[in-house]
C-alpha atoms as a PDB file:
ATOM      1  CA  UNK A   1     -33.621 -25.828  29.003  1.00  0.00           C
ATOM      2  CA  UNK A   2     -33.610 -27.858  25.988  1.00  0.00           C
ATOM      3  CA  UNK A   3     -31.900 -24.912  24.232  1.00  0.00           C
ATOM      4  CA  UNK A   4     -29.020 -25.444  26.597  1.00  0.00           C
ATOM      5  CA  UNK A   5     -28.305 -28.543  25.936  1.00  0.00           C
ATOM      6  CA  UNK A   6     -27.525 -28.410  22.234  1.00  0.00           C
ATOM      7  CA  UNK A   7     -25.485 -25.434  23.255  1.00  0.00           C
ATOM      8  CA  UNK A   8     -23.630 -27.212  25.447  1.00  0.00           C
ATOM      9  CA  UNK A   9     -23.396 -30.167  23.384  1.00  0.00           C
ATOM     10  CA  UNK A  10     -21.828 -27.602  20.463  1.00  0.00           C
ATOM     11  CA  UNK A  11     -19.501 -26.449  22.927  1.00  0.00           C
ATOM     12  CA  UNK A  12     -18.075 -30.340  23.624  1.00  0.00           C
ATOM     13  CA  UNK A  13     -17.029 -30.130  20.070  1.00  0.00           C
ATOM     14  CA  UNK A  14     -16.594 -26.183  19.568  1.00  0.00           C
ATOM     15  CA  UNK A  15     -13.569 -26.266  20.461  1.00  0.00           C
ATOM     16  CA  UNK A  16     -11.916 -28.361  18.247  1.00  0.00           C
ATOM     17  CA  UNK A  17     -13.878 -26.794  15.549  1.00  0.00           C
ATOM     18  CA  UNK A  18     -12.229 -23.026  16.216  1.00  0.00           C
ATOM     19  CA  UNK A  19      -8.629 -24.753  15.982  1.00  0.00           C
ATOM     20  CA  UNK A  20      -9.267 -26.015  13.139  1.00  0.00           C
ATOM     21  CA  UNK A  21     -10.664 -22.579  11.695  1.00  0.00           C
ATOM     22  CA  UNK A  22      -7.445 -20.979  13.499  1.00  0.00           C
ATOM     23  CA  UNK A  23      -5.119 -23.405  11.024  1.00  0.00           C
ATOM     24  CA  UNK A  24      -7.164 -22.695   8.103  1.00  0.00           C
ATOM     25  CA  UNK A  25      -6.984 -19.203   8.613  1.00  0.00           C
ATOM     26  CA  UNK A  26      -3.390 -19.130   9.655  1.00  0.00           C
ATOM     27  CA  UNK A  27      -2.968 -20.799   6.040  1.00  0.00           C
ATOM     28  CA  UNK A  28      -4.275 -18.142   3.878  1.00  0.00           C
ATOM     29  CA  UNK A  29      -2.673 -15.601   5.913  1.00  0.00           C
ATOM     30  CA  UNK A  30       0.634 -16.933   4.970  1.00  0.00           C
ATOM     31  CA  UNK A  31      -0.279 -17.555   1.204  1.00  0.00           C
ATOM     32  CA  UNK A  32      -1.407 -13.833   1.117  1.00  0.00           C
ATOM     33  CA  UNK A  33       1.758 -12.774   2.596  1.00  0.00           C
ATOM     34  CA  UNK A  34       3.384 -14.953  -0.143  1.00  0.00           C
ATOM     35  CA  UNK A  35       1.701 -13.162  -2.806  1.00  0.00           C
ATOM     36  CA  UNK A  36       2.112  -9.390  -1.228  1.00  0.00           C
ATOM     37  CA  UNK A  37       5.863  -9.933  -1.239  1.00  0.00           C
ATOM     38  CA  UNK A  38       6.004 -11.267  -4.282  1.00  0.00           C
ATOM     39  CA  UNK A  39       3.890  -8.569  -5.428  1.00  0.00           C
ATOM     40  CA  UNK A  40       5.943  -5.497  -4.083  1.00  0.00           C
ATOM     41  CA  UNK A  41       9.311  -7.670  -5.142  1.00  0.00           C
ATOM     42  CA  UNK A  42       8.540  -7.725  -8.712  1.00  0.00           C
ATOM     43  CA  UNK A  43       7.745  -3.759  -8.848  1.00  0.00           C
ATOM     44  CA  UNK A  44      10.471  -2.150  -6.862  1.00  0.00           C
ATOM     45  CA  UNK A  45      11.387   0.956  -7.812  1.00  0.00           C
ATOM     46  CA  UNK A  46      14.502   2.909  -8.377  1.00  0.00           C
ATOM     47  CA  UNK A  47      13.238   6.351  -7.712  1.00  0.00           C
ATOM     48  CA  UNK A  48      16.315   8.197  -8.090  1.00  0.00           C
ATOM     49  CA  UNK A  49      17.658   6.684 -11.081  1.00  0.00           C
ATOM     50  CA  UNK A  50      13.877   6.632 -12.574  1.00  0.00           C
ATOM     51  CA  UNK A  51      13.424  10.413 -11.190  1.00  0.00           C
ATOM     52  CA  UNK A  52      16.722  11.377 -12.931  1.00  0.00           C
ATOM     53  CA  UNK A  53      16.408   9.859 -16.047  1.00  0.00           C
ATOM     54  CA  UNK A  54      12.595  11.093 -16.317  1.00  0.00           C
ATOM     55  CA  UNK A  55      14.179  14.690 -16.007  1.00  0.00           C
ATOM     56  CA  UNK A  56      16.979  14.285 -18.270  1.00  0.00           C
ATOM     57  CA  UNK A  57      14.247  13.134 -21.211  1.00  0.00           C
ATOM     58  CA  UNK A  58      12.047  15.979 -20.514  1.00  0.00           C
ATOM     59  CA  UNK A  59      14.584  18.753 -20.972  1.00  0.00           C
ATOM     60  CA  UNK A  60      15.764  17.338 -23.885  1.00  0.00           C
ATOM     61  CA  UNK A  61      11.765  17.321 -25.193  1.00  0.00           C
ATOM     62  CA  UNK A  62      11.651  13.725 -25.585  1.00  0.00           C
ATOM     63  CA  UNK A  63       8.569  12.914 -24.019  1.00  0.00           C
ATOM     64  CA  UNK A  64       7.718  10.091 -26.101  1.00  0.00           C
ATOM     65  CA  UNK A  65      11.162   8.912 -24.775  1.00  0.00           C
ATOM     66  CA  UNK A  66      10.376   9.207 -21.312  1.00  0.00           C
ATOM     67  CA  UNK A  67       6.875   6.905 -21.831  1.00  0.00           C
ATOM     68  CA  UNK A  68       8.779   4.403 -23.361  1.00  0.00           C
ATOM     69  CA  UNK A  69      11.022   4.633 -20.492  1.00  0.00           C
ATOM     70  CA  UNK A  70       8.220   3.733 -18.205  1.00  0.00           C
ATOM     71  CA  UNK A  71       6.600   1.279 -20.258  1.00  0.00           C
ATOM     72  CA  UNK A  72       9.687  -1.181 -19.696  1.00  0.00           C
ATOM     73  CA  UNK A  73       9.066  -1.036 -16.170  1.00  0.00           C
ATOM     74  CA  UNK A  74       7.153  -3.099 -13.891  1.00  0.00           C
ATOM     75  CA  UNK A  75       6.470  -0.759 -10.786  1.00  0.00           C
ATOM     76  CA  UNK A  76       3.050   0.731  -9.980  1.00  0.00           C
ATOM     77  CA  UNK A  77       4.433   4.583  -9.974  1.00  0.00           C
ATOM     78  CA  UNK A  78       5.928   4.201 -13.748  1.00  0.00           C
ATOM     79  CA  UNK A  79       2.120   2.884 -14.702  1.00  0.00           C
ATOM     80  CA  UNK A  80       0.723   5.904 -13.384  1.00  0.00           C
ATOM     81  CA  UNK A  81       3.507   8.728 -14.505  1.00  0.00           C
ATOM     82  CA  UNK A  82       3.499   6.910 -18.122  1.00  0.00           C
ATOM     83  CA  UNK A  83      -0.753   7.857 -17.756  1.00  0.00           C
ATOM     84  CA  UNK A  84       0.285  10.858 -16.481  1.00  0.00           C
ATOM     85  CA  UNK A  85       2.762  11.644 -19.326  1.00  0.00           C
ATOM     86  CA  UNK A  86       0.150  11.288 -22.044  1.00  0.00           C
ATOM     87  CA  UNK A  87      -1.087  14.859 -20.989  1.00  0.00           C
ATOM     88  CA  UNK A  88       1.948  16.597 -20.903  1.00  0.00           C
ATOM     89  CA  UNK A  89       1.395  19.542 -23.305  1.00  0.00           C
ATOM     90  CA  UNK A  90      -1.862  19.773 -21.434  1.00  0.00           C
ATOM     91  CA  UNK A  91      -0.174  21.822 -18.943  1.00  0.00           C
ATOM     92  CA  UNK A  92       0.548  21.049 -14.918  1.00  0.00           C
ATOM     93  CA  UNK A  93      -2.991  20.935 -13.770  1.00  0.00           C
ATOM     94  CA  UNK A  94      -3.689  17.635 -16.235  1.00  0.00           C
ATOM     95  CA  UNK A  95      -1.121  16.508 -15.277  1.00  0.00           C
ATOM     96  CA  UNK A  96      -1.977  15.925 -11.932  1.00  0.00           C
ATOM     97  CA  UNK A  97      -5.652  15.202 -12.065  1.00  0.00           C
ATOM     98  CA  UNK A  98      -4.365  12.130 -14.474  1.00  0.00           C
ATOM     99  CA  UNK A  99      -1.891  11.146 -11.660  1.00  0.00           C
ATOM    100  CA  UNK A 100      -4.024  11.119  -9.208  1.00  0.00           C
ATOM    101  CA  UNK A 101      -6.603   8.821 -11.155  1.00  0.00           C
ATOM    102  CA  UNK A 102      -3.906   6.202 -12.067  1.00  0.00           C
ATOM    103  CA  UNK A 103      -3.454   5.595  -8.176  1.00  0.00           C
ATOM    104  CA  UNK A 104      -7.051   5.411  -7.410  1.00  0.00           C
ATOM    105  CA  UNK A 105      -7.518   3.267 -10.351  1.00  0.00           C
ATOM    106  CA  UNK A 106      -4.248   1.028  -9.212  1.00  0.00           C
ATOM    107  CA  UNK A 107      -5.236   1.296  -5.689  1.00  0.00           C
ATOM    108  CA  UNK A 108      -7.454  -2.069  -5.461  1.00  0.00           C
ATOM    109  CA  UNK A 109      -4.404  -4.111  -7.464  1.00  0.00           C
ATOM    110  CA  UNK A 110      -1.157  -2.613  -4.401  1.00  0.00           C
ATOM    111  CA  UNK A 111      -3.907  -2.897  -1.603  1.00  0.00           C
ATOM    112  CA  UNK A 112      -5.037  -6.367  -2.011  1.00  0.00           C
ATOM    113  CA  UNK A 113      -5.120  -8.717   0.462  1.00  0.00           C
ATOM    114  CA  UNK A 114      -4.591  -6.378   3.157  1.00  0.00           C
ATOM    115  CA  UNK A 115      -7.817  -5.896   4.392  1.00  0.00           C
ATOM    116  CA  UNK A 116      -8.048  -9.715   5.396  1.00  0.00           C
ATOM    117  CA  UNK A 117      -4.986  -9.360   7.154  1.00  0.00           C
ATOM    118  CA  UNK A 118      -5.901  -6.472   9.381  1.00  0.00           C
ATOM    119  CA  UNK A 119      -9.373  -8.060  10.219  1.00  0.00           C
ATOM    120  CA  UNK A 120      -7.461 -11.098  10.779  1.00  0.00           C
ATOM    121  CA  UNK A 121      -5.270  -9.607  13.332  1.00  0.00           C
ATOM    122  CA  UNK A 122      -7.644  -8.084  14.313  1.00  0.00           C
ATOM    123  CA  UNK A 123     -10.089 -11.199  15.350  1.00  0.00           C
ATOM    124  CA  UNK A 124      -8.104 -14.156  15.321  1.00  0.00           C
ATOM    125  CA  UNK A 125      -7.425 -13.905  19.672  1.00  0.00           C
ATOM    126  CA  UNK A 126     -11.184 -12.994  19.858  1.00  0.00           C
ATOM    127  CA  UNK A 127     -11.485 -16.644  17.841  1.00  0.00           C
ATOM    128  CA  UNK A 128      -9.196 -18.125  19.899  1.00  0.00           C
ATOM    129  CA  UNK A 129     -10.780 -16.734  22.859  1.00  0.00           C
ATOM    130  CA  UNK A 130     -14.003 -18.103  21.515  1.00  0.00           C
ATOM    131  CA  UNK A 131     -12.983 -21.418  21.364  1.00  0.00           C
ATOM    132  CA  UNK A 132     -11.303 -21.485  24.911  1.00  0.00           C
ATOM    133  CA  UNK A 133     -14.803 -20.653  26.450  1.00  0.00           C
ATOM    134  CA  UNK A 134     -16.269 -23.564  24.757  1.00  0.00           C
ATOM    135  CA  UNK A 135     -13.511 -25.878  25.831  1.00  0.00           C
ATOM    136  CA  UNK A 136     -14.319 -24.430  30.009  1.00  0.00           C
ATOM    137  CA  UNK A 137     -17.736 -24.987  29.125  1.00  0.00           C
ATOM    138  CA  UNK A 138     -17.549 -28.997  27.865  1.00  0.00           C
ATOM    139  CA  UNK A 139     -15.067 -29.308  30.852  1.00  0.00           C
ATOM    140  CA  UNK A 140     -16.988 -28.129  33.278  1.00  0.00           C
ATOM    141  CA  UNK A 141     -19.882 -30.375  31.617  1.00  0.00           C
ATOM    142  CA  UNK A 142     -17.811 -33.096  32.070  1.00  0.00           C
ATOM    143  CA  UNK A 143     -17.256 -32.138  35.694  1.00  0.00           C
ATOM    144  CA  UNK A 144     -21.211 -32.241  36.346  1.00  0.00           C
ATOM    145  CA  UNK A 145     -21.526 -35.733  35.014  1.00  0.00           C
ATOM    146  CA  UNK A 146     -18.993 -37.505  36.657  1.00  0.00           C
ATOM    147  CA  UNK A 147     -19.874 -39.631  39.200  1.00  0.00           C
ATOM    148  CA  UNK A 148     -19.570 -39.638  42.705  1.00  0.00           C
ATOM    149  CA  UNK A 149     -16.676 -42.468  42.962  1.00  0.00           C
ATOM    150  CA  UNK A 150     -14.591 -40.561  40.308  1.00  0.00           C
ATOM    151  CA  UNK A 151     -15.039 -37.173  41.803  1.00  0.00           C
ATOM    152  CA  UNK A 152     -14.132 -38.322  45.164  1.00  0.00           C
ATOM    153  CA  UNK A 153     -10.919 -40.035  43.843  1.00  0.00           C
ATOM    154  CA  UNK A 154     -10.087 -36.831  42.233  1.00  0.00           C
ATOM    155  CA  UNK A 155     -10.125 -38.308  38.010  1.00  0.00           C
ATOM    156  CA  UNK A 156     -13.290 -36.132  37.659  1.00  0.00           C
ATOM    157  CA  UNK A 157     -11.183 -32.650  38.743  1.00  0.00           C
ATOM    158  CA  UNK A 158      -8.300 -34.467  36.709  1.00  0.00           C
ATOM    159  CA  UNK A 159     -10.612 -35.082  33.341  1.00  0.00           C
ATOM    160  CA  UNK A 160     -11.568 -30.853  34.020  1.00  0.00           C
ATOM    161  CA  UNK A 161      -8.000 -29.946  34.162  1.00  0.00           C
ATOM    162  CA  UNK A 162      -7.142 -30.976  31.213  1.00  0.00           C
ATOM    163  CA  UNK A 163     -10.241 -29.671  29.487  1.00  0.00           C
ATOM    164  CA  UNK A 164      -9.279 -26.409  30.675  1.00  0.00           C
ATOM    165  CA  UNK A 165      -5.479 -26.818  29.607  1.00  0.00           C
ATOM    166  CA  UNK A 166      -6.417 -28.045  26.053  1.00  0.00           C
ATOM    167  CA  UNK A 167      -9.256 -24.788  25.725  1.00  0.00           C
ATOM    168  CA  UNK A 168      -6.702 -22.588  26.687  1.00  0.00           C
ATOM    169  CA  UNK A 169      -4.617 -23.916  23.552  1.00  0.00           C
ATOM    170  CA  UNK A 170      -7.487 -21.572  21.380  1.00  0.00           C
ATOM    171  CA  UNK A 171      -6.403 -18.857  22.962  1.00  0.00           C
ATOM    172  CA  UNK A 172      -2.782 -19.193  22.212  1.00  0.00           C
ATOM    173  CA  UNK A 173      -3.281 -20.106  18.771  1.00  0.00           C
ATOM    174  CA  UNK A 174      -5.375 -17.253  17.868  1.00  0.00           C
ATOM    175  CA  UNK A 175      -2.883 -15.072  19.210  1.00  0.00           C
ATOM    176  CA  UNK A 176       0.059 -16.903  17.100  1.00  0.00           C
ATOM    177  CA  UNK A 177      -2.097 -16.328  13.797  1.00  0.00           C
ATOM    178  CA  UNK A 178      -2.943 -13.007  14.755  1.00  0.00           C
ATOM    179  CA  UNK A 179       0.998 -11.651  15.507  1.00  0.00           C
ATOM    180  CA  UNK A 180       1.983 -12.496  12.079  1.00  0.00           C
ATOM    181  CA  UNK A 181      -0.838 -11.313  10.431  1.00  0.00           C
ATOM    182  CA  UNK A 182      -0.626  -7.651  11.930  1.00  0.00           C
ATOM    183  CA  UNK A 183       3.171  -7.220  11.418  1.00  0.00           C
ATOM    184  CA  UNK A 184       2.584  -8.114   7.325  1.00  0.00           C
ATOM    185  CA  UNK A 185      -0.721  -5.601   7.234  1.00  0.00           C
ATOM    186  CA  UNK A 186       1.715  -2.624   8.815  1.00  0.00           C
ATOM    187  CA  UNK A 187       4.917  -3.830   6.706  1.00  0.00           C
ATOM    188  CA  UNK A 188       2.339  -3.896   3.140  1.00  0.00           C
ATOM    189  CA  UNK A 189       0.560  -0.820   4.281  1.00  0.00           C
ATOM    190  CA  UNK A 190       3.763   1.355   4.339  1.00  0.00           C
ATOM    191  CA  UNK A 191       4.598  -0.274   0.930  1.00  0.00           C
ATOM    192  CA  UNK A 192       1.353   1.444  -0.373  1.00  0.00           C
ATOM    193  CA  UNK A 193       2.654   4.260   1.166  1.00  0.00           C
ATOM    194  CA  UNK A 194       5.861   4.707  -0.356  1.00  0.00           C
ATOM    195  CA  UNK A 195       4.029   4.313  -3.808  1.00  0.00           C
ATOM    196  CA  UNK A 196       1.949   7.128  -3.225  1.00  0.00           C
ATOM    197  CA  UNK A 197       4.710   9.084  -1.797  1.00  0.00           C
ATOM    198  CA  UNK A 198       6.925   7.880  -4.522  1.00  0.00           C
ATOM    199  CA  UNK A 199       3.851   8.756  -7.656  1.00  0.00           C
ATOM    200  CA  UNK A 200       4.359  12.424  -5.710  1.00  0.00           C
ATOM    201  CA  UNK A 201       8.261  12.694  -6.047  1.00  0.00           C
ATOM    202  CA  UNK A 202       8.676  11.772  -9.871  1.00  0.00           C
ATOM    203  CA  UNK A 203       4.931  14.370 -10.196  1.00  0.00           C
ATOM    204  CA  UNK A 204       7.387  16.933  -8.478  1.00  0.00           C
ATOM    205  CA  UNK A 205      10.300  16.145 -10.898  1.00  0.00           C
ATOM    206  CA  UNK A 206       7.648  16.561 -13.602  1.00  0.00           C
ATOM    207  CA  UNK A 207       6.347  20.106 -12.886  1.00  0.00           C
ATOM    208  CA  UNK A 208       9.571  21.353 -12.005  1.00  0.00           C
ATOM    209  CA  UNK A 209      11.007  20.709 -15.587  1.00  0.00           C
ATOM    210  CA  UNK A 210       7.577  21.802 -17.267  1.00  0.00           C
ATOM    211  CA  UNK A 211       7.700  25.390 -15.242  1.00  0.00           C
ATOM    212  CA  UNK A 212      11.087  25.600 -15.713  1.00  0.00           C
ATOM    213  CA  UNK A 213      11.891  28.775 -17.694  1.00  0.00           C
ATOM    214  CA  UNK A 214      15.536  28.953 -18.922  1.00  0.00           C
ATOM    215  CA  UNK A 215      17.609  32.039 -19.245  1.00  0.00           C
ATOM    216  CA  UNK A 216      21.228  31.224 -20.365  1.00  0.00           C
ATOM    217  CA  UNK A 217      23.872  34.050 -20.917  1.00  0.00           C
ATOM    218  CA  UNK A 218      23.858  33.590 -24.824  1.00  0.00           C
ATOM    219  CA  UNK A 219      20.315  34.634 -24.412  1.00  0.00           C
ATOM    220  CA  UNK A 220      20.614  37.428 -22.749  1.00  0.00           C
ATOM    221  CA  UNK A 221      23.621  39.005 -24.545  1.00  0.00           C
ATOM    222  CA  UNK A 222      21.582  38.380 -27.894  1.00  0.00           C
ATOM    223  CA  UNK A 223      18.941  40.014 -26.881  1.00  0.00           C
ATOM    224  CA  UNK A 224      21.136  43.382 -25.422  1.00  0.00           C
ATOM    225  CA  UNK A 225      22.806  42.831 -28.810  1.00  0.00           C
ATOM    226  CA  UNK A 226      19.386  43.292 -30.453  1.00  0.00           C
ATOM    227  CA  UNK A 227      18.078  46.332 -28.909  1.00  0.00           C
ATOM    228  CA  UNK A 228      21.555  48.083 -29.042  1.00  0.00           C
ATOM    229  CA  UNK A 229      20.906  47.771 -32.939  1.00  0.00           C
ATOM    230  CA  UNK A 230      17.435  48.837 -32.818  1.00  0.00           C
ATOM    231  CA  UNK A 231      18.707  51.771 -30.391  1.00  0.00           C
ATOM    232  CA  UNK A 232      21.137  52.999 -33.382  1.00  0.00           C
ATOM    233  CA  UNK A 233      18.816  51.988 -36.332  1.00  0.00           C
ATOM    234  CA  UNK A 234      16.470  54.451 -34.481  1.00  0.00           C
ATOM    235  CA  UNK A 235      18.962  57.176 -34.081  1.00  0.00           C
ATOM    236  CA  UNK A 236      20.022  57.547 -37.618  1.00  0.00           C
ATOM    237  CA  UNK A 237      15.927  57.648 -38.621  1.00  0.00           C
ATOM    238  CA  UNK A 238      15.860  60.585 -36.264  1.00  0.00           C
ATOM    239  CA  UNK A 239      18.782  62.116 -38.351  1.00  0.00           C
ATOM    240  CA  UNK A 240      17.148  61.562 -42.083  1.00  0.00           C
ATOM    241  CA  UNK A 241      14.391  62.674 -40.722  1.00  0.00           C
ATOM    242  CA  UNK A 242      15.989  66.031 -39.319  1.00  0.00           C
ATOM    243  CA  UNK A 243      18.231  66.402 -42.898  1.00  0.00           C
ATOM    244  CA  UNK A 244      15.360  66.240 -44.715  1.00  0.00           C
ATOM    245  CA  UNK A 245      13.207  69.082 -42.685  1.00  0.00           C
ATOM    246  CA  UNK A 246      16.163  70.932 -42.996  1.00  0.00           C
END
């Protein structure tokens, strides 16, 4: 009995308490939003122009070139191809295997923040929801104490009313913190997306030029050029030799 007391006497105040979490929460969700933005702003990333210029460096063996390239730039993909880049005469498969580790290692610094905005849109109604059922509770308390003259005269149903009206305020906060907070988590998460997808495009561009085997026409017409001499160097050997048996 005595233990429901002090939990009812929390829940006069509990309510109050949970909006002010709610505001507090609804604050860093917004500065974290802030900084994601910010974040992704900063490294956007041309991947057409960067794809095309990577390609154009590459044939033209400048692969020094091409690092530079992506050393000027800010973006999370041109950290991980200029890694990637380092192992070039390596061959494809080290190529890879260091792209791959640049996004793991990069993965913490383009996922930050979101994992306290999916668990907050996640939670923040249950919060909310929380706090309303402390609110019913110190109404209802409220209700049970009144006296007889004020109950009769209706002010004790009136006092429970608005109890129940101001509890039910949790609710609809937590779910305005929470709306906000889920849209930014799926908006960032594709963002991560896109830079994996993106680190896998420009990797493509990569191998392509690297297993690219040329075969111009100047090529080829040397080389029928050099085994039509080596055809008639051949046949006059096979006449010395037959001049000189004879």
């Amino acid at each position: 009995m005595l233990l429901m007391q002090k939990l009812v006497l929390v829940a006069s105040t509990g309510a109050t308490t949970v909006l002010y979490l709610l505001l507090a929460l609804s604050i860093l969700s917004v500065g974290v939003v802030l900084e994601r933005w910010w974040f992704f702003r900063r490294r956007k990333l041309d991947l057409e122009g960067v794809a095309e210029g990577l390609a154009k460096r590459l044939r033209a063996g400048e692969v020094e070139g091409a690092r530079k390239d992506l050393a000027d730039m800010r973006s999370v993909e041109a950290e991980v191809m200029n890694d990637a880049l380092a192992y070039y005469t390596d061959g494809p498969d080290s190529l890879q295997e260091i792209a791959q580790k640049g996004i793991r290692q990069r993965r913490k610094t383009f996922e930050s923040g979101l994992l306290f905005l999916g668990t907050l849109g996640s939670n923040a109604p249950f919060v909310g929801l929380f706090g309303t059922v402390l609110g019913v509770v110190a109404a209802f308390k409220e209700l049970g104490t009144a006296s007889a003259t004020m109950a009769a005269s209706g002010g004790g149903m009136g006092n429970v009313m608005s109890g129940i009206a101001e509890a039910l305020i949790a609710t609809a906060v937590g779910i305005l913190v929470a709306i906000p907070a889920v849209i930014a988590y799926n908006l960032f998460q594709k963002k991560c997306n896109d830079i994996e997808e993106n680190v896998g495009a420009l990797l493509n561009q990569v191998l392509a030029v690297m297993k690219a085997k040329p075969t111009t026409p100047t090529t080829n017409r040397a080389a029928s050029k050099t085994s039509s001499l080596d055809e008639v160097e051949a046949r006059q050997a096979g006449l010395r030799t037959l001049e000189a048996n004879s």
